[in-house]
Protein backbone atom coordinates (compact mmCIF):
# COMPACT_ATOMS: atom_id res chain seq x y z
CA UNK A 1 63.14 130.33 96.54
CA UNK A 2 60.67 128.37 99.07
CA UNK A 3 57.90 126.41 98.31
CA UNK A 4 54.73 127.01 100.32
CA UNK A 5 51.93 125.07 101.33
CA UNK A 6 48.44 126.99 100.82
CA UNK A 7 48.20 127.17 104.25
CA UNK A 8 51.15 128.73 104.57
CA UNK A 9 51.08 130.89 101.78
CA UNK A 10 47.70 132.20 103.53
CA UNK A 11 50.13 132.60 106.87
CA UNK A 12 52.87 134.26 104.65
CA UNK A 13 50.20 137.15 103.61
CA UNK A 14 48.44 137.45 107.24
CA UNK A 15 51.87 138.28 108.50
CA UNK A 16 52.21 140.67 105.83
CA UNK A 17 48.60 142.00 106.16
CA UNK A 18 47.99 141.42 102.37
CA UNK A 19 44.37 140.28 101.35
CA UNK A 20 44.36 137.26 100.35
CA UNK A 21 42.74 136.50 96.60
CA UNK A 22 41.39 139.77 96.40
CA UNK A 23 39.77 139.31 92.87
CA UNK A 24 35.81 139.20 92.82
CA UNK A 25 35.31 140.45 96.60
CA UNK A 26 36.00 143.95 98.37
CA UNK A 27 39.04 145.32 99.11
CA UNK A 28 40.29 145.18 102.58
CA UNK A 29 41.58 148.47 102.34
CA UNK A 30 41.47 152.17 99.98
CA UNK A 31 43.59 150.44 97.04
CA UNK A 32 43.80 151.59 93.88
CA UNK A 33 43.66 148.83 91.02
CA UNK A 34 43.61 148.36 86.94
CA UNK A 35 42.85 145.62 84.80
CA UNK A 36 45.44 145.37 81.37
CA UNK A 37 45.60 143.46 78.57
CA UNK A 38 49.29 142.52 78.64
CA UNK A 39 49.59 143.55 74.88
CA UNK A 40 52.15 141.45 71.50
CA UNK A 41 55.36 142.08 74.02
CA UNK A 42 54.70 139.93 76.72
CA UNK A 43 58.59 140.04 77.99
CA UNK A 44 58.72 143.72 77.90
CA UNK A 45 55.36 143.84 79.88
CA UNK A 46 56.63 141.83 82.59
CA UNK A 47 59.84 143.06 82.64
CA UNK A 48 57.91 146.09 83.49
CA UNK A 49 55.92 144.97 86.04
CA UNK A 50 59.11 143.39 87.65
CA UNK A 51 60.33 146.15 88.01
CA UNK A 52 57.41 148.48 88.85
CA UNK A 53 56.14 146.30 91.85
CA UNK A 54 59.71 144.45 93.27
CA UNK A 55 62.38 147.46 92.24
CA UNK A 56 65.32 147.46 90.63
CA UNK A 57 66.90 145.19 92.14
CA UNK A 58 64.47 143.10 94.55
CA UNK A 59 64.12 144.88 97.34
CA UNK A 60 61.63 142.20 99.38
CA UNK A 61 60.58 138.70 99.09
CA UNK A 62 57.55 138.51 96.81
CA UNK A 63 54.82 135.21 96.87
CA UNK A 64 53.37 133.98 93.44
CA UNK A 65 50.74 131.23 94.22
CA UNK A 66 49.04 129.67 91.67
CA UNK A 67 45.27 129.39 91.44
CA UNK A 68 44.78 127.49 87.97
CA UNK A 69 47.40 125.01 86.09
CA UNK A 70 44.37 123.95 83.53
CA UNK A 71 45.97 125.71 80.38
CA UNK A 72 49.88 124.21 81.47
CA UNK A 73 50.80 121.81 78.87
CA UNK A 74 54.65 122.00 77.70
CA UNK A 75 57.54 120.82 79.75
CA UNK A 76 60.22 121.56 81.29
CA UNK A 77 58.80 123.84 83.81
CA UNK A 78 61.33 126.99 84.07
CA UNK A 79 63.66 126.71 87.32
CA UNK A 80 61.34 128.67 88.67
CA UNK A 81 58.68 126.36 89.23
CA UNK A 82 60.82 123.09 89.62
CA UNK A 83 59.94 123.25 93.00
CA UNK A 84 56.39 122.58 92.46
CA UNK A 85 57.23 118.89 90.98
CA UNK A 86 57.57 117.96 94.59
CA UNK A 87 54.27 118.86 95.67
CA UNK A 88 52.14 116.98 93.57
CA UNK A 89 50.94 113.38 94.38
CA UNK A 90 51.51 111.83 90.86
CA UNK A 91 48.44 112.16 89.06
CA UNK A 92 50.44 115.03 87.29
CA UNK A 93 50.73 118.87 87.23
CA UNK A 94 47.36 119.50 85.53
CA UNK A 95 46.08 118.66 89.47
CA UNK A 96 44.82 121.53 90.48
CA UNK A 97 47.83 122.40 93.79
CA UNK A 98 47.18 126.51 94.89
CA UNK A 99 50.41 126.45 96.51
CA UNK A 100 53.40 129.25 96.30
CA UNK A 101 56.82 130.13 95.85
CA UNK A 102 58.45 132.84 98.16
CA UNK A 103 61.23 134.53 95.59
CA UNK A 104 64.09 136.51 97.23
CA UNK A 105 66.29 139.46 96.37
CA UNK A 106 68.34 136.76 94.81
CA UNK A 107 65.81 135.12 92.84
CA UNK A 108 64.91 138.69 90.32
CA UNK A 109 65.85 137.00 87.20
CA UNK A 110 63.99 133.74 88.17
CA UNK A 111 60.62 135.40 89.19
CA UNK A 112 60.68 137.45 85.92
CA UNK A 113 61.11 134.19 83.93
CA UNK A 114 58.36 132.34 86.22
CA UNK A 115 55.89 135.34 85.07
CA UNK A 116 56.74 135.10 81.33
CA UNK A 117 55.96 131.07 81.88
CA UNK A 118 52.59 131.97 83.39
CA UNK A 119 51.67 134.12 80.93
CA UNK A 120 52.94 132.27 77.90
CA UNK A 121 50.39 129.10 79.75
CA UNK A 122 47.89 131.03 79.77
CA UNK A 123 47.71 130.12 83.56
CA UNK A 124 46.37 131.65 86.56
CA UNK A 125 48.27 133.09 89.86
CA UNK A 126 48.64 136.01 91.68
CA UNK A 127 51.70 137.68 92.87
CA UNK A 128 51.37 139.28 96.19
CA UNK A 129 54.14 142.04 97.30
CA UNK A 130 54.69 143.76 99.89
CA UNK A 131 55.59 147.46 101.67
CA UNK A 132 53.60 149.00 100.07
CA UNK A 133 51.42 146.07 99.03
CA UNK A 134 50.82 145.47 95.43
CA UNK A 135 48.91 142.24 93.99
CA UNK A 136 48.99 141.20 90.50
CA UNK A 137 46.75 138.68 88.98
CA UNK A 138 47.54 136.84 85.86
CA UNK A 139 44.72 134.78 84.49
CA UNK A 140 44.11 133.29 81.13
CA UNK A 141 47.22 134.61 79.29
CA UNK A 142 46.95 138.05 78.76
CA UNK A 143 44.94 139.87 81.66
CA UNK A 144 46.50 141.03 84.58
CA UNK A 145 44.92 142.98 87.38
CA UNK A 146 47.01 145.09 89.57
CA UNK A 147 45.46 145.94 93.33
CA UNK A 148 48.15 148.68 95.26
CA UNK A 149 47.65 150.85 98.51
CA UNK A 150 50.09 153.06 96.86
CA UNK A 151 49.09 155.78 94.41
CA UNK A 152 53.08 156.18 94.06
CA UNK A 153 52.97 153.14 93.02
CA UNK A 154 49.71 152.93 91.31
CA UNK A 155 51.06 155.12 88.87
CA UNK A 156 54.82 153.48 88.39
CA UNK A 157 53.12 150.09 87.54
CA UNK A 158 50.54 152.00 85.20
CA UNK A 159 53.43 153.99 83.09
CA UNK A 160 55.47 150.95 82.90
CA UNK A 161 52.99 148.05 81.62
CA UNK A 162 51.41 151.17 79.19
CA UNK A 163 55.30 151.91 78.09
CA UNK A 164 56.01 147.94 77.62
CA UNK A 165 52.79 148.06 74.84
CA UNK A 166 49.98 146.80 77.48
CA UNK A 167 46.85 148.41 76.94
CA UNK A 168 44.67 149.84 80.02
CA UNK A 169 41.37 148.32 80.03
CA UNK A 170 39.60 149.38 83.05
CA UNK A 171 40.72 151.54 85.98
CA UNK A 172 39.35 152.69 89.70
């Protein structure tokens, strides 16, 4: 794992040529996208989206950056966001801090657990993968959004969240 500035989290996705907070403003590109209500199994829905958007195993280095710590109230953070103690100035994690973590092949089991976490917060963050390029937001506990350029992959991400009990709200 690698903790990003936001500046370099925005670097990270112009490399990648993945637009960047996509939620509330035009696509940069034909995408296909679904909003879900994550459903009573939120493991099994993100174990499902794991594995939908990153493969079985990780395949490529995915970014999750954080956009709203408001809800975060228990401690310990999960390994997964450990990193992110460094990178606030001491006035505590409830500061709002839009930075990222870069998770690696290596890192599967640790980027499922840091997507349980956000969910279970009821926080906000998007993860961003890429080839092909799929975005996920979380926000407020139980939404996500999915943005893809792949209808292949449009449609693995749609079976899998509606097998894992999440329930399709709104499609394009």
């Amino acid at each position: 794992m690698q903790l990003l500035s936001p500046s370099q989290c925005s670097d990270w996705l112009a490399l990648r040529r993945i637009q960047e907070s996509p939620y509330g403003s035009r696509p940069a590109m034909d995408t296909w996208d679904a909003q879900f209500r994550i459903g009573r199994n939120p493991h099994a829905a993100h174990a499902a989206m794991v594995a939908a958007v990153c493969g079985q195993p990780l395949r490529k280095d995915v970014l999750i950056q954080i956009t709203d710590w408001s809800s975060f109230e228990t401690e310990p953070l999960p390994d997964s966001l450990n990193l992110l103690q460094d990178a606030y100035d001491g006035a505590g994690l409830k500061t709002f801090w839009s930075g990222g973590v870069v998770f690696t092949p290596n890192d599967e089991l640790t980027l499922e657990e840091c997507c349980q976490f956000i969910q279970a917060e009821g926080m906000s963050a998007y993860l961003y993968a890429p080839s092909p390029q799929v975005t996920l937001y979380f926000w407020e506990g139980d939404i996500l959004d999915v943005w893809t350029s792949s209808e292949i992959s449009f449609g693995s991400i749609n079976s899998s969240l509606l097998l894992a009990g999440a329930r399709l709200i709104h499609a394009v």
